[in-house]
Protein backbone atom coordinates (compact mmCIF):
# COMPACT_ATOMS: atom_id res chain seq x y z
CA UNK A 1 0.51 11.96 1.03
CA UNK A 2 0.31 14.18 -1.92
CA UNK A 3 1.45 12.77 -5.20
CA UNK A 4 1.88 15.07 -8.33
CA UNK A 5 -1.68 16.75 -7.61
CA UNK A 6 -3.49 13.75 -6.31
CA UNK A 7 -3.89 12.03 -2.72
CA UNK A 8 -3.43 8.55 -1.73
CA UNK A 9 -4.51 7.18 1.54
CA UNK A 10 -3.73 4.57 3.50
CA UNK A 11 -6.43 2.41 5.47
CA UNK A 12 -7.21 1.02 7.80
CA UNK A 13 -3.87 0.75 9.83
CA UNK A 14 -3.39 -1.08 11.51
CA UNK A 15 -5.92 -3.88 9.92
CA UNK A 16 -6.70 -7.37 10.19
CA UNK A 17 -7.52 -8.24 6.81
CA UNK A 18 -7.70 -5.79 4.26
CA UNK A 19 -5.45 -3.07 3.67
CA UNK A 20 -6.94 -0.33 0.98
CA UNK A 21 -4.49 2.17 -0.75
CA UNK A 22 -6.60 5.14 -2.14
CA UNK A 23 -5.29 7.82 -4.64
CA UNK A 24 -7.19 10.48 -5.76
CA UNK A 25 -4.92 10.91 -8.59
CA UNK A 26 -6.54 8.42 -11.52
CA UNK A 27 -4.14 9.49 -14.56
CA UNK A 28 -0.95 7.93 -12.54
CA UNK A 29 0.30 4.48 -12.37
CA UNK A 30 1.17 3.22 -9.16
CA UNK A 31 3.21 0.38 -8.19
CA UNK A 32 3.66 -0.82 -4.58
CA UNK A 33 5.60 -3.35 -2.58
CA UNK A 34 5.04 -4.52 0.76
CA UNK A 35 8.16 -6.03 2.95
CA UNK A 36 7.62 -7.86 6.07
CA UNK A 37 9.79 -6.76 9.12
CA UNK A 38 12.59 -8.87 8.14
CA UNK A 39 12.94 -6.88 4.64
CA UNK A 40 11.40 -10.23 2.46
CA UNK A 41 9.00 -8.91 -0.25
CA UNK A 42 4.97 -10.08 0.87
CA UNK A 43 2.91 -8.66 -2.02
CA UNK A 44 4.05 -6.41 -5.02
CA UNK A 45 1.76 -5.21 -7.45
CA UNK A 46 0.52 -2.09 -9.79
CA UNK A 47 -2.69 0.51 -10.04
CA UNK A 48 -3.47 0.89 -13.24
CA UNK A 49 -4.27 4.60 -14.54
CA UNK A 50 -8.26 4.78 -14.40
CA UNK A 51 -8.48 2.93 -11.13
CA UNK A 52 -8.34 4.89 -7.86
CA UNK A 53 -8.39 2.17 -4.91
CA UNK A 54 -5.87 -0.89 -4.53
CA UNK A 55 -6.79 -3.79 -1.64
CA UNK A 56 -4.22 -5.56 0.03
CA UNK A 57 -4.94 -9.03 1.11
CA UNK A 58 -3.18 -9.36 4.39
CA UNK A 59 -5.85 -12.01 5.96
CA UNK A 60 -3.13 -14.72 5.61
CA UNK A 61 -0.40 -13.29 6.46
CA UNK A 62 0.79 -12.95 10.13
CA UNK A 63 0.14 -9.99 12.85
CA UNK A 64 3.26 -7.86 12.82
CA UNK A 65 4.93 -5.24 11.08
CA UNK A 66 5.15 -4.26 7.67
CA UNK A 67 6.39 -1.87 5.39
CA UNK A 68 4.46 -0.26 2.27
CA UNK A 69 6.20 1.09 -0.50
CA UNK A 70 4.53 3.25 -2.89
CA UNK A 71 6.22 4.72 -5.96
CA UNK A 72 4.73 6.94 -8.55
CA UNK A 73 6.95 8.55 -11.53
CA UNK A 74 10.38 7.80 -9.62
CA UNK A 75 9.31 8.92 -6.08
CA UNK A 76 9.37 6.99 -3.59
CA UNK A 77 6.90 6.80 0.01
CA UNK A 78 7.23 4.29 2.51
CA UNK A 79 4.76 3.84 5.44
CA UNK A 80 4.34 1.15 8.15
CA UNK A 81 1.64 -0.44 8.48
CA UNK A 82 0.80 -2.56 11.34
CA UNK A 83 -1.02 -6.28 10.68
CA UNK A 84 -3.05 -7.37 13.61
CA UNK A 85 -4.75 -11.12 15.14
CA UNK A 86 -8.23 -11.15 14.06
């Protein structure tokens, strides 16, 4: 995904644990929410300019489907990412 000049990547997906989000782009802010299949919000957080990697906890949470929303100056990705058993 390309976002104003920079990359972010997604990985690994689908995961077990750890989910890292990866931008290329260090001057932007970043926020990022991630739903669980029934739309309730799991984890929401921020990456701070200067910082280029994000990990996602997702050790505790249960195997399924999820959805990853990324926004960075008012636009808007979403990508599904799939949690699975250990």
């Amino acid at each position: 995904m390309n976002v104003s000049g920079g990359e972010v990547e997604i990985y690994p997906n689908p995961t077990s644990e750890t989910l890292t989000i990866h931008t290329t782009s260090l001057d932007e802010d970043m926020e990022y929410i991630l739903y669980n299949a029934l739309g309730k919000v799991v984890l929401i957080g921020t990456k701070p300019q200067g910082q280029s990697d994000v990990h996602l906890d997702l050790g505790t949470h249960q195997a399924g489907v999820y959805f990853l929303e990324i926004e960075v100056r008012g636009k808007v990705w979403k990508y599904k990412v799939v949690k699975s058993d250990r």
